[in-house]
C-alpha atoms as a PDB file:
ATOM      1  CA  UNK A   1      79.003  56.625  48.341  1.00  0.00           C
ATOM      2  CA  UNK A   2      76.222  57.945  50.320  1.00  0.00           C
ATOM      3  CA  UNK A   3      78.956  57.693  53.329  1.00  0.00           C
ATOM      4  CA  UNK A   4      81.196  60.213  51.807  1.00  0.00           C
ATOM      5  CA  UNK A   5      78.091  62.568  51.051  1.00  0.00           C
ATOM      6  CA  UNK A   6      76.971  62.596  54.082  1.00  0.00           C
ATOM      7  CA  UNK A   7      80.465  63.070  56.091  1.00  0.00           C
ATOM      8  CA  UNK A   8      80.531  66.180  53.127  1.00  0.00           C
ATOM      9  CA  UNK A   9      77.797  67.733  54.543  1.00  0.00           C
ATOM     10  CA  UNK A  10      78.735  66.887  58.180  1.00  0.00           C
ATOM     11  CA  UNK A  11      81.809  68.299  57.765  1.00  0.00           C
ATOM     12  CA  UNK A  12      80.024  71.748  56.108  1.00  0.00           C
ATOM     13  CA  UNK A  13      77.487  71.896  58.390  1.00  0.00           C
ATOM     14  CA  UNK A  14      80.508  72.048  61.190  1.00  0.00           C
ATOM     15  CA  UNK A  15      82.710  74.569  58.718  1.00  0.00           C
ATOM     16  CA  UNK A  16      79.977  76.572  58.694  1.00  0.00           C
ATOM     17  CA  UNK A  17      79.270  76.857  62.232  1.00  0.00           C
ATOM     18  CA  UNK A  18      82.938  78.099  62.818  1.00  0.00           C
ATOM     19  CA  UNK A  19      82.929  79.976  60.176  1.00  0.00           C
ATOM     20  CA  UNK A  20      79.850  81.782  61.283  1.00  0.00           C
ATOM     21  CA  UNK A  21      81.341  81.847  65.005  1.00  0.00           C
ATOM     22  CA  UNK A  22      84.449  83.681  63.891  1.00  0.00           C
ATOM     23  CA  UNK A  23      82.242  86.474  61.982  1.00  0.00           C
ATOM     24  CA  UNK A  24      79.934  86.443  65.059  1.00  0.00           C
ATOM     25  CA  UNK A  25      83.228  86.612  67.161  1.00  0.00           C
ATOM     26  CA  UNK A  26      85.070  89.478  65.151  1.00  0.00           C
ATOM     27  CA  UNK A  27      81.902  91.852  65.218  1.00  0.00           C
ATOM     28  CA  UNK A  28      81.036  91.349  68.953  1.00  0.00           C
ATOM     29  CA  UNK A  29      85.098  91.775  69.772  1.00  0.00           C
ATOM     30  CA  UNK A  30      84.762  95.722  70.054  1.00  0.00           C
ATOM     31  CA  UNK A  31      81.798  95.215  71.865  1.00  0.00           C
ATOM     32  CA  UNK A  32      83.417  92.938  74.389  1.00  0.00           C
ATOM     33  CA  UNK A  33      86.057  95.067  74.909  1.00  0.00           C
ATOM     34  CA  UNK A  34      83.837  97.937  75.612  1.00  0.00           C
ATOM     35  CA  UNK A  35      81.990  95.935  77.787  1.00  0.00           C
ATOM     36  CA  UNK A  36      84.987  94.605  80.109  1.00  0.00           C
ATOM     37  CA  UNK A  37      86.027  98.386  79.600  1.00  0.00           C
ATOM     38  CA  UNK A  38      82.509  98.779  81.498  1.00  0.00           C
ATOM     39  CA  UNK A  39      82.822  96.602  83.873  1.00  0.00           C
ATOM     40  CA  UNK A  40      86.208  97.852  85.068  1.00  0.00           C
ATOM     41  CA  UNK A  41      85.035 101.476  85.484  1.00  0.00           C
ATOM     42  CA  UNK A  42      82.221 100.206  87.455  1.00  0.00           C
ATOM     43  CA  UNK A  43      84.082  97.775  89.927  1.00  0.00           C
ATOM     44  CA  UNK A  44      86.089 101.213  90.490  1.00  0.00           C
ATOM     45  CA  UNK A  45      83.046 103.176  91.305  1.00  0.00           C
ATOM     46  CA  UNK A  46      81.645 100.607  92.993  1.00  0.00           C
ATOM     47  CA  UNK A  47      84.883 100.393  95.075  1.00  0.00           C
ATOM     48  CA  UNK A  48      84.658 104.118  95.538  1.00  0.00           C
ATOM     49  CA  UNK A  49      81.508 104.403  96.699  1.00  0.00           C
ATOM     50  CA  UNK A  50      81.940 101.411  99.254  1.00  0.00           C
ATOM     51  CA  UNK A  51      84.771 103.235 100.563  1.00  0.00           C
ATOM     52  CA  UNK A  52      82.715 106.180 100.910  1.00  0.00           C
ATOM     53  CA  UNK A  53      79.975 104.068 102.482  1.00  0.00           C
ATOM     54  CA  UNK A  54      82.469 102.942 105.020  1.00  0.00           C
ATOM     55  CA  UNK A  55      83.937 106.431 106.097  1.00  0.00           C
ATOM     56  CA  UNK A  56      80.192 107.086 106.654  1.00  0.00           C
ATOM     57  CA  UNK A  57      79.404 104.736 109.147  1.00  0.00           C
ATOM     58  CA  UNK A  58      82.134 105.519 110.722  1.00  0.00           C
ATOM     59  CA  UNK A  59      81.183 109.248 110.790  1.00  0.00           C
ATOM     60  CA  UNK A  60      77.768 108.018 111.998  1.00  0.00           C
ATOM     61  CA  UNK A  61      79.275 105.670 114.522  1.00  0.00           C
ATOM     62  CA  UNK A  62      81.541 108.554 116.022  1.00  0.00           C
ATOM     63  CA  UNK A  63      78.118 110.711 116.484  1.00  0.00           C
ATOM     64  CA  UNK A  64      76.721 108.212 117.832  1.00  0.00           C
ATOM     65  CA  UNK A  65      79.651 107.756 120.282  1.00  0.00           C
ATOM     66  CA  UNK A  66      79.355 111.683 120.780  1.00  0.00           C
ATOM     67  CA  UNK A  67      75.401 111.192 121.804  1.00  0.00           C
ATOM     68  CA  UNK A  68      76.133 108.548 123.925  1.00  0.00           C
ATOM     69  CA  UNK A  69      78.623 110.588 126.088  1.00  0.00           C
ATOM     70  CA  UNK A  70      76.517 113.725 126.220  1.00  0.00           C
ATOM     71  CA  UNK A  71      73.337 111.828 127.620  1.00  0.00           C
ATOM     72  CA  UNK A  72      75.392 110.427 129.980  1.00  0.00           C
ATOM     73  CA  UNK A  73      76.919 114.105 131.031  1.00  0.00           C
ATOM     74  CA  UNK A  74      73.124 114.931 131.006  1.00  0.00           C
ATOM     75  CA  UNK A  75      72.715 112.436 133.657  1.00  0.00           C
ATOM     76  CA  UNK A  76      75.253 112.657 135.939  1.00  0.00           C
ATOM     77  CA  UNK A  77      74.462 116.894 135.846  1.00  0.00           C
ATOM     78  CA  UNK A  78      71.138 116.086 136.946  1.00  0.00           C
ATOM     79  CA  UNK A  79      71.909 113.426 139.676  1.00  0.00           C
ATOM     80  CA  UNK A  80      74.468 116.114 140.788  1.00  0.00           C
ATOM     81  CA  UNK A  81      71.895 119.293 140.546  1.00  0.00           C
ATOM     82  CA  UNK A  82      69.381 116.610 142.606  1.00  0.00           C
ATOM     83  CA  UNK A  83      72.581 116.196 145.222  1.00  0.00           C
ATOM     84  CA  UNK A  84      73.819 119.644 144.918  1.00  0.00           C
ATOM     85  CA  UNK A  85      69.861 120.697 145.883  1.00  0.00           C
ATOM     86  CA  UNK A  86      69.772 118.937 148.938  1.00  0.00           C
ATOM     87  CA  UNK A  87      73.141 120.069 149.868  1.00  0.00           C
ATOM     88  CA  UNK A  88      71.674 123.380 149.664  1.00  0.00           C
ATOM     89  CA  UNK A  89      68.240 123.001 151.700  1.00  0.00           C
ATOM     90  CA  UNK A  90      70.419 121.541 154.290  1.00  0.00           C
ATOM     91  CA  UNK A  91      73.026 124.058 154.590  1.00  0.00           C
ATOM     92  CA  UNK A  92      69.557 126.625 154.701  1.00  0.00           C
ATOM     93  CA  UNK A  93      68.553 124.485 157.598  1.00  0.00           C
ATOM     94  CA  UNK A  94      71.384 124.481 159.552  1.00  0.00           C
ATOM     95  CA  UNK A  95      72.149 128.507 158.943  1.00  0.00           C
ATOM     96  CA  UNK A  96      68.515 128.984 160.260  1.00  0.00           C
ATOM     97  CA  UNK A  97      68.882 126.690 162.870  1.00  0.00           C
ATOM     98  CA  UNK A  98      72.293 128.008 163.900  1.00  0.00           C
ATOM     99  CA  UNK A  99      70.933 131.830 163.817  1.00  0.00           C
ATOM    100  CA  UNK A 100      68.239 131.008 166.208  1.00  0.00           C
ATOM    101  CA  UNK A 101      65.337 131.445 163.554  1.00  0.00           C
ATOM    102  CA  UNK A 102      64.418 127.815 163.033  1.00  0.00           C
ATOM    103  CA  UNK A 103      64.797 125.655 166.288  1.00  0.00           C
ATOM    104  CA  UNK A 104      64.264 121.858 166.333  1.00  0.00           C
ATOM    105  CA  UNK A 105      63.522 121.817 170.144  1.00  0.00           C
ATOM    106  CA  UNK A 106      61.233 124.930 170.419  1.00  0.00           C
ATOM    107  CA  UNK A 107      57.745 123.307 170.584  1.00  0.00           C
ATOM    108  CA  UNK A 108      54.872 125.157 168.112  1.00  0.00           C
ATOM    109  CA  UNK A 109      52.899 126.242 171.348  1.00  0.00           C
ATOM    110  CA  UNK A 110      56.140 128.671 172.367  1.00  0.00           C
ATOM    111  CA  UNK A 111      56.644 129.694 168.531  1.00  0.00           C
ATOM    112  CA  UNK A 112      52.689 131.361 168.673  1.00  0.00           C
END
């Protein structure tokens, strides 16, 4: 007898806990549904915004590209300008030399 009493109250204890479950269950349904509603909009924005994110460093990694080349124009201008200077005293040399007003074999007693 005290077998079937307490397999009663097993048994309601367990009925109840569904019972409760499914009420639990049915009032949080909207809610879930809202929430996986939630969760979808952000995985898009959060897909967005990593495509976004992307097309950025790519901008950024172009202008850095861009940087790269125009220090490296900046350099070869000046190692040119450095050449294209000493092209130039040398060509004033050689004019002076060849219109007799700088001589290389005049000693600096007959120049006074």
């Amino acid at each position: 007898m005290i077998w079937i009493n307490l397999a009663i109250l097993v048994l309601s204890i367990i009925g109840l806990g569904v019972y409760g479950y499914l009420l639990f269950k049915k009032q949080l349904k909207p809610t879930f549904g809202r929430l996986n509603r939630l969760t979808e909009r952000f995985k898009i924005r959060a897909d967005v915004i990593n495509r976004q994110v992307t097309e950025i460093k790519e901008h950024v990694d172009a202008v850095n590209r861009s940087i790269t080349q125009i220090k490296d124009f900046g350099i070869k201008a000046k190692d040119e300008s450095i050449e294209l200077k000493q092209a130039a005293v040398g060509l004033t040399h050689e004019i002076k030399r060849t219109a007799g007003i700088e001589r290389s074999d005049v000693s600096t007693e007959t120049k006074i």
